[in-house]
Protein backbone atom coordinates (compact mmCIF):
# COMPACT_ATOMS: atom_id res chain seq x y z
CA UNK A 1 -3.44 -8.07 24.30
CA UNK A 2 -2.55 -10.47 21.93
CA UNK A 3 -5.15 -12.28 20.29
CA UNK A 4 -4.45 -15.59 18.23
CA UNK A 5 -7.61 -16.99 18.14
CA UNK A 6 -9.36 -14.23 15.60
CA UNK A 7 -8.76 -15.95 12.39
CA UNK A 8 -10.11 -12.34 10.61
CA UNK A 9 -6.37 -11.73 11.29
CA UNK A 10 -5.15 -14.13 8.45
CA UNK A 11 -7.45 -12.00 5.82
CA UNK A 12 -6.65 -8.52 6.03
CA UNK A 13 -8.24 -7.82 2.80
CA UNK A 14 -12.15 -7.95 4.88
CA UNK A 15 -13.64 -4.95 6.54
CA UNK A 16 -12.09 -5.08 10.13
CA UNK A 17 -14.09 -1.95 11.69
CA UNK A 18 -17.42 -3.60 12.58
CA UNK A 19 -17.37 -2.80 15.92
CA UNK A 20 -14.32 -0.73 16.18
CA UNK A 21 -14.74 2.76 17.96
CA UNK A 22 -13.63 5.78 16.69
CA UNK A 23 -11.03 6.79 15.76
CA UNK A 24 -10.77 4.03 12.76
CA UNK A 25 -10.28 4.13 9.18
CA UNK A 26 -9.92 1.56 6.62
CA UNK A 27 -8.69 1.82 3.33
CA UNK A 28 -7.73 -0.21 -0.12
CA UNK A 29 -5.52 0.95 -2.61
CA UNK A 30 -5.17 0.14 -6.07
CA UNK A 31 -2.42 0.93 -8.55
CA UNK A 32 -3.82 0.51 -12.42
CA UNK A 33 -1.38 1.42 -15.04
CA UNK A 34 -2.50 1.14 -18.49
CA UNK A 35 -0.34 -0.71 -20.82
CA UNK A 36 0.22 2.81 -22.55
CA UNK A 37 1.45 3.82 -19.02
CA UNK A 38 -1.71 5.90 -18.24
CA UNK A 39 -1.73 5.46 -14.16
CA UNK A 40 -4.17 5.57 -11.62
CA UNK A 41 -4.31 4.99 -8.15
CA UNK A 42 -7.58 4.47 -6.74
CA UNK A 43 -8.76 4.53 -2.25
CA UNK A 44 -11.96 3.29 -1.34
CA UNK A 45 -12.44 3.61 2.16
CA UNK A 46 -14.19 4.96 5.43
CA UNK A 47 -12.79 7.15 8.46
CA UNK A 48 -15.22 6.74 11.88
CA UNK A 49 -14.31 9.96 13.78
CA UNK A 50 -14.55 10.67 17.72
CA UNK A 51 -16.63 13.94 16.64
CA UNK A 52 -18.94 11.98 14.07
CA UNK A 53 -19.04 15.65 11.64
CA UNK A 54 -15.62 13.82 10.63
CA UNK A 55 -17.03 10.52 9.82
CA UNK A 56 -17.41 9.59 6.05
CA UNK A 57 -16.62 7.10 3.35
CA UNK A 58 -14.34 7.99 0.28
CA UNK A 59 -13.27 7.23 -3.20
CA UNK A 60 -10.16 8.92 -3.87
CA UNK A 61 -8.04 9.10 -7.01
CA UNK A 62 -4.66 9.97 -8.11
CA UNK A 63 -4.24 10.65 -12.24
CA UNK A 64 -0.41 9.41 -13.34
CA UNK A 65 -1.08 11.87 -15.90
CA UNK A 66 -2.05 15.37 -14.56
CA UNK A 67 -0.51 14.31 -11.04
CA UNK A 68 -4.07 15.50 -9.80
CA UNK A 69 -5.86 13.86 -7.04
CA UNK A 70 -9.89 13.67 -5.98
CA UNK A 71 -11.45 13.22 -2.85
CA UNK A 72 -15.16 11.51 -3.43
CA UNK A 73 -17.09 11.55 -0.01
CA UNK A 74 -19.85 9.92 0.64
CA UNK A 75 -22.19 9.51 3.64
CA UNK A 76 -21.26 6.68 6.15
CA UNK A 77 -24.24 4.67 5.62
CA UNK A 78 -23.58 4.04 1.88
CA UNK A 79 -20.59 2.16 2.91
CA UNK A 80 -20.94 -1.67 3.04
CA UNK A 81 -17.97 -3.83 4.20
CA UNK A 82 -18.17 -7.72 4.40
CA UNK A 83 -16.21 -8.78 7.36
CA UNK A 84 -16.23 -12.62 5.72
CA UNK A 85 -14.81 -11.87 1.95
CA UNK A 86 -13.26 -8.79 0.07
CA UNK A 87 -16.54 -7.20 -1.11
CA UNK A 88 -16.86 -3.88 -0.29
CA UNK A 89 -19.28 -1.09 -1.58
CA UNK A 90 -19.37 2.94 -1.33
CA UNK A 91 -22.10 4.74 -3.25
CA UNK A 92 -22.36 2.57 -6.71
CA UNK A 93 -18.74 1.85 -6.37
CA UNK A 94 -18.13 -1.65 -5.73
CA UNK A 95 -14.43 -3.23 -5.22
CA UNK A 96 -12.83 -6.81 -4.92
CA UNK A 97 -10.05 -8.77 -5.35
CA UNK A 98 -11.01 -9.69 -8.81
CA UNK A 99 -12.56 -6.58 -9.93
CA UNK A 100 -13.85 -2.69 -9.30
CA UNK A 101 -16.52 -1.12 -10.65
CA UNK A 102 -16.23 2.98 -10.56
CA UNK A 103 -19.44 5.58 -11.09
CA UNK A 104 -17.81 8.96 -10.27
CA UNK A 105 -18.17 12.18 -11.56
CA UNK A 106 -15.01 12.40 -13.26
CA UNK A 107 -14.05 8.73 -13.58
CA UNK A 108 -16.18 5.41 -14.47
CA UNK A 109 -15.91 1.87 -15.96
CA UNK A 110 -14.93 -1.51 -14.31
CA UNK A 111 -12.02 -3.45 -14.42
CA UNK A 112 -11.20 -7.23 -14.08
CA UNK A 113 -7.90 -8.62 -12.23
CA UNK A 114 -6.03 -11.87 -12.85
CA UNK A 115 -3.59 -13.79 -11.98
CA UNK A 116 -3.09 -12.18 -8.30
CA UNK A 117 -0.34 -12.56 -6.66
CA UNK A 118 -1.17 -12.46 -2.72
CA UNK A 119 0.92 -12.46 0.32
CA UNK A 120 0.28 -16.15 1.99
CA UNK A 121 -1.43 -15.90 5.11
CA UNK A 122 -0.49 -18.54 7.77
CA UNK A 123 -0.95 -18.89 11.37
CA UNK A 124 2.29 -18.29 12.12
CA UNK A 125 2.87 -15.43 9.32
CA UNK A 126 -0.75 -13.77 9.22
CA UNK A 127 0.06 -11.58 6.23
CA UNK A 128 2.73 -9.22 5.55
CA UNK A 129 2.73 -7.82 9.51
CA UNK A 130 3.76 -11.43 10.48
CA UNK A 131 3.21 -11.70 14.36
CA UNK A 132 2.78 -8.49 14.78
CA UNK A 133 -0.95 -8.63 13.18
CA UNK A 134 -2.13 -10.60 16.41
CA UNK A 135 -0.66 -6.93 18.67
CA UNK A 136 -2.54 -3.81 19.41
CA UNK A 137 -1.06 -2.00 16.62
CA UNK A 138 -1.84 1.80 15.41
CA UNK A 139 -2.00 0.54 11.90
CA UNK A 140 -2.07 -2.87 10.00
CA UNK A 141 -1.18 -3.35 6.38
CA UNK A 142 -1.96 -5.94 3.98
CA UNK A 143 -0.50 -6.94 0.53
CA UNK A 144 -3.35 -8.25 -1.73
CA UNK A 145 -1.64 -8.71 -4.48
CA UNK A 146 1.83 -7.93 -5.51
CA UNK A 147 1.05 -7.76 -9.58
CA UNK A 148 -1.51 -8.68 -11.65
CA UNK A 149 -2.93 -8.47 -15.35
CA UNK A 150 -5.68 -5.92 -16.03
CA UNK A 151 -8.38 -6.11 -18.61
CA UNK A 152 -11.67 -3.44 -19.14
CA UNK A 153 -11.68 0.53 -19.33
CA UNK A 154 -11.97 3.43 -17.64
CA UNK A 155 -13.45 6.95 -18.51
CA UNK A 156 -11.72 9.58 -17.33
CA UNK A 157 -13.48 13.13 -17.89
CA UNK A 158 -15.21 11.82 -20.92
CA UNK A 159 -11.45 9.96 -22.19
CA UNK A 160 -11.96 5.99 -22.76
CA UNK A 161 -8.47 4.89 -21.39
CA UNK A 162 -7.89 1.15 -21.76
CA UNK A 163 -6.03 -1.00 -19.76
CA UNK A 164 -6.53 -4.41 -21.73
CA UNK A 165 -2.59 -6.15 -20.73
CA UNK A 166 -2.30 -3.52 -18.45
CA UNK A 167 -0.57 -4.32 -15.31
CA UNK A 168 -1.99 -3.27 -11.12
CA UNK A 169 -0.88 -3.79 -7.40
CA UNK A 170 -3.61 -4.16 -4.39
CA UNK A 171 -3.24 -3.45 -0.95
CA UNK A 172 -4.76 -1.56 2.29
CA UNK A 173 -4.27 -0.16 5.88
CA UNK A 174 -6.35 0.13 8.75
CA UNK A 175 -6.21 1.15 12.25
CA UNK A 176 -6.37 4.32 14.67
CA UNK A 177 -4.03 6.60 12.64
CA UNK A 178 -1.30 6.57 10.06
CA UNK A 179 2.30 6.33 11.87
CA UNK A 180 3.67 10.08 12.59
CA UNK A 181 6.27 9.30 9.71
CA UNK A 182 7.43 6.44 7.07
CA UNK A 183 8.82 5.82 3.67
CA UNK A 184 6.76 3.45 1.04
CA UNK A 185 8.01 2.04 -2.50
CA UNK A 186 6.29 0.57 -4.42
CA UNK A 187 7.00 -0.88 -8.39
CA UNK A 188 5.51 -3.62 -10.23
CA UNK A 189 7.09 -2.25 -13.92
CA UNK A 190 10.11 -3.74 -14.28
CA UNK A 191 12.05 -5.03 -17.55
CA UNK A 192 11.20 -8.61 -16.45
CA UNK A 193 7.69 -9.17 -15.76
CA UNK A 194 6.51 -10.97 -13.19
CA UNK A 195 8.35 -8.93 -10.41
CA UNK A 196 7.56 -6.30 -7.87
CA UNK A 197 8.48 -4.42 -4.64
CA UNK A 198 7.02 -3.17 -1.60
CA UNK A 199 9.01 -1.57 1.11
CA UNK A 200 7.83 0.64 4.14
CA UNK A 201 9.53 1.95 6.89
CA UNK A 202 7.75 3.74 9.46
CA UNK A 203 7.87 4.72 12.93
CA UNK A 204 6.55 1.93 14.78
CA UNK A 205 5.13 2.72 18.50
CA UNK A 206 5.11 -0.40 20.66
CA UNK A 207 4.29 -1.32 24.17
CA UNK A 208 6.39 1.87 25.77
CA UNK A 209 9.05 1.95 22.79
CA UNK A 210 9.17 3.34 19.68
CA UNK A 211 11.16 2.26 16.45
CA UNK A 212 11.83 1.95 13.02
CA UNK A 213 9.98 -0.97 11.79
CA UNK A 214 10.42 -2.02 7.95
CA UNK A 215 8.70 -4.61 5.86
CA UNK A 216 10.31 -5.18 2.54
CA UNK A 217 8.78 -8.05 0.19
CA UNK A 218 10.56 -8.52 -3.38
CA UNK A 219 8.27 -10.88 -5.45
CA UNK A 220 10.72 -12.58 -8.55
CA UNK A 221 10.34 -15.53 -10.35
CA UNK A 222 7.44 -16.83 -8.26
CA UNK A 223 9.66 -16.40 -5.03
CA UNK A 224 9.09 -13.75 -1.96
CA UNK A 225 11.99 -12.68 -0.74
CA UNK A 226 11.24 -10.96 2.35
CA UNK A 227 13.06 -8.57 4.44
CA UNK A 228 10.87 -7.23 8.17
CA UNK A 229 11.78 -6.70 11.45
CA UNK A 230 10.10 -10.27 12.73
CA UNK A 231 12.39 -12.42 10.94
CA UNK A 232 15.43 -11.12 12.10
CA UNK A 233 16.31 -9.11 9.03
CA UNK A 234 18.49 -5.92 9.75
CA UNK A 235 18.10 -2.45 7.81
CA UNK A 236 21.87 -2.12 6.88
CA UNK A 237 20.81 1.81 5.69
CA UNK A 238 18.33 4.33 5.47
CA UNK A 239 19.27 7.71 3.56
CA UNK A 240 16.42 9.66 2.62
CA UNK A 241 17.81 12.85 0.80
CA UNK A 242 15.09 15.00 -1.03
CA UNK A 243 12.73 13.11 -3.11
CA UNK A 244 15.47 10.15 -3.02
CA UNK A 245 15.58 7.64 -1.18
CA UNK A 246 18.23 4.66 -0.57
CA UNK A 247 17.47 1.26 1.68
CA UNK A 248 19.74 -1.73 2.41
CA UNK A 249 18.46 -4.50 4.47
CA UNK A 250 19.80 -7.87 4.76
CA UNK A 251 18.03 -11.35 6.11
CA UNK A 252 19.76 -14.36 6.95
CA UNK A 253 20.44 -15.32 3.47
CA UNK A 254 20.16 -12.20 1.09
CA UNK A 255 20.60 -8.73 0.92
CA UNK A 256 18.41 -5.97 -1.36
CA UNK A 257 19.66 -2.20 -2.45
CA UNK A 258 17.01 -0.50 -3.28
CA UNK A 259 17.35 3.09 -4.67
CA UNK A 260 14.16 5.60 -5.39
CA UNK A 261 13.06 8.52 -7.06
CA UNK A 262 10.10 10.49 -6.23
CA UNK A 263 8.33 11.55 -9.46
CA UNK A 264 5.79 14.43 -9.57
CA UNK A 265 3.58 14.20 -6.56
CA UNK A 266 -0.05 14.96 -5.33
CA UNK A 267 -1.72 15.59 -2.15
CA UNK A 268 -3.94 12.31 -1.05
CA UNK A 269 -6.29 12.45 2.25
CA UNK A 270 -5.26 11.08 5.34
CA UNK A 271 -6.98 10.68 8.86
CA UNK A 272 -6.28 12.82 11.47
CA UNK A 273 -8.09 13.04 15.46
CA UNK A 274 -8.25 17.14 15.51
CA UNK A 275 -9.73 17.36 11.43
CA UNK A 276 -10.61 14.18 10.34
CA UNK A 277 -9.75 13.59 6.79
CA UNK A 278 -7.04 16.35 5.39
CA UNK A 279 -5.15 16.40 2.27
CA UNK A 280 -1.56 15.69 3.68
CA UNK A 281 0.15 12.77 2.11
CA UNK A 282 2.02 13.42 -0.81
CA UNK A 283 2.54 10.37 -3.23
CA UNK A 284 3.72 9.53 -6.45
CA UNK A 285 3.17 7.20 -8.99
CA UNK A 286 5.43 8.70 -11.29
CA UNK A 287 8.40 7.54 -9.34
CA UNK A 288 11.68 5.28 -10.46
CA UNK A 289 13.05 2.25 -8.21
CA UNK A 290 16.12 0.52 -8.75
CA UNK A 291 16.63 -3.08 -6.65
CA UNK A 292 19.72 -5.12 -6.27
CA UNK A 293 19.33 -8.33 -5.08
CA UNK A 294 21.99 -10.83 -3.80
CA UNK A 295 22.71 -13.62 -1.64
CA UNK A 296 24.84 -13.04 1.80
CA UNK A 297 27.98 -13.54 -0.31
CA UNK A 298 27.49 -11.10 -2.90
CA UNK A 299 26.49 -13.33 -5.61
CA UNK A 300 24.36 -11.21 -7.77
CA UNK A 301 21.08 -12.54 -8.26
CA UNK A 302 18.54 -9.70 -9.97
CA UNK A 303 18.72 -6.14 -10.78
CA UNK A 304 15.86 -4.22 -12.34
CA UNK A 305 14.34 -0.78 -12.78
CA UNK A 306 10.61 -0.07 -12.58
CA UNK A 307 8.89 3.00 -13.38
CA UNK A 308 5.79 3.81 -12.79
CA UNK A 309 6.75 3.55 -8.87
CA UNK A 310 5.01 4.75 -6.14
CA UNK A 311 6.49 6.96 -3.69
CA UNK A 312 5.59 8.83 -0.11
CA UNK A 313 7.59 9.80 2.00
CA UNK A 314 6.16 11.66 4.99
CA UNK A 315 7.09 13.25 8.68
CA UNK A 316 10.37 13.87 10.33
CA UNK A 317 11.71 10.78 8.84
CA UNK A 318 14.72 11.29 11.16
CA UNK A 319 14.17 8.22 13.09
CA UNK A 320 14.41 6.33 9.92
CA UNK A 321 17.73 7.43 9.05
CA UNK A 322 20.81 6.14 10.18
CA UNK A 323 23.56 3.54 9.52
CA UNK A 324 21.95 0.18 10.76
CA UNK A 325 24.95 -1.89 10.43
């Protein structure tokens, strides 16, 4: 049933699972790449099982470096979730927009954010889902911010790695499972600063009918140029060939090639109903992008590279693939 009048909705970067039966998870995500290009991706979260042995909250972290990922669990009630701003806590890890604070075993130190660059939430355009947010949907996503400056340090098995001028990317799903496949991209380390991609295709299950549902957002020179399935834009391509991967979509007034390499991968933890949390996700952060960007006629209007991309690409992606046009 659609629900317009929960105004939680508009900030998908709360806790939405008070009150949520099982199965639920919820989960942030964090890219931090050093200005030396040391990477991490960091997952705070919780999973809420039907059998509750699955239950548990989680730090996990994926090294740029060694392509090496940990899984941190923790017992359910040292997670804390505000359901009225971005504060959320697991163990004496604490995470916001603004900052995270990290006391693992192999990883610690904090690290201040600024000069985010959210998705605006309206009433008509709730976040990056757009309508869609106010359905019964398997999963939600939300884009907390599309690039921003880092400042403070990490220690990474005894290592001090800095990220003073470094450069990060916020953003999070939640729901009752991941989809059964998809494609994400994501680069904020291109020659011109101040731009940065997220695409996602996935297969979308909806009231009886199933299909590929994309939501594309190119951030460049303060603009979003946005590409989704709710404002009428039209995948022109999907080719998915290895650890490459080509998209085309077009909107009513531009069109965006965008062209990506899966780097070196490692296996991250996602929910499933039978096991609960399994490594099964493999992602990248060591990935390439290429975008093209121009207006309906062809008029050429950016083209960048970013490295430091992340990459998944999961599933029998077969219902991604086609010619669109």
């Amino acid at each position: 049933m659609i629900n317009l009048r929960n105004s939680k909705i508009r900030q998908p970067e709360i806790y939405h699972g008070n009150g949520k039966r099982p199965p639920f998870f919820e989960g942030w995500y964090y890219k931090c790449v050093a200005a030396d290009g040391r990477s991490f991706a960091i997952i705070p979260g919780i999973y809420k099982g039907v059998n509750a042995a699955h239950s548990t909250a989680f730090v996990m972290v994926l090294d740029g470096r060694t392509h090496q990922a940990t899984f941190h669990r923790f017992p359910v009630t040292q997670f804390v979730g505000s359901d009225t701003q971005f504060l959320t806590r697991i163990g004496s890890n604490l995470f916001t927009a603004d900052y995270l604070t990290l006391n693992l075993p192999n990883l610690q130190g904090h690290l201040t954010f600024r000069g985010r660059t959210p998705f605006p939430a309206t009433w008509r355009t709730p976040g990056i889902m757009g309508w869609y947010a106010y359905f019964p949907m398997e999963c939600y996503h939300g884009l907390i911010s599309m690039d921003h400056r880092i400042d403070g340090a990490l220690i990474s098995d005894g290592e001090a790695v800095d990220f003073t001028g470094g450069r990060g990317y916020i953003e999070k799903d939640w729901g009752r499972n991941f989809p059964q496949s998809w494609v994400w991209i994501q680069g904020n380390h291109f020659e011109q600063s101040g731009t940065s991609l997220f695409a996602s295709v996935a297969r979308i299950p909806f009231y009886g009918r199933v299909f590929p549902g994309f939501i594309i957002a190119l951030w460049h020179e303060s603009t979003y140029y946005l590409f989704t399935t709710y404002n009428k834009s039209a995948l022109q391509q999907v080719k998915i060939d290895g650890d490459h991967v080509t998209i085309v979509a077009q909107s009513q007034t531009h069109q965006l090639t965008i062209e990506a390499e899966r780097g070196a991968t490692a296996l991250l933890h996602m929910p499933t109903a039978a096991d609960g949390m399994i490594p099964r996700v493999r992602e990248s952060v060591a990935g390439k992008v290429t975008v093209t960007l121009t207006d309906r006629d062809g008029n050429f209007i950016f083209r960048g590279k970013s490295k430091h991309t992340g990459v998944e690409i999961e599933g029998d992606t077969t219902i991604l693939q086609s010619s669109h046009s």
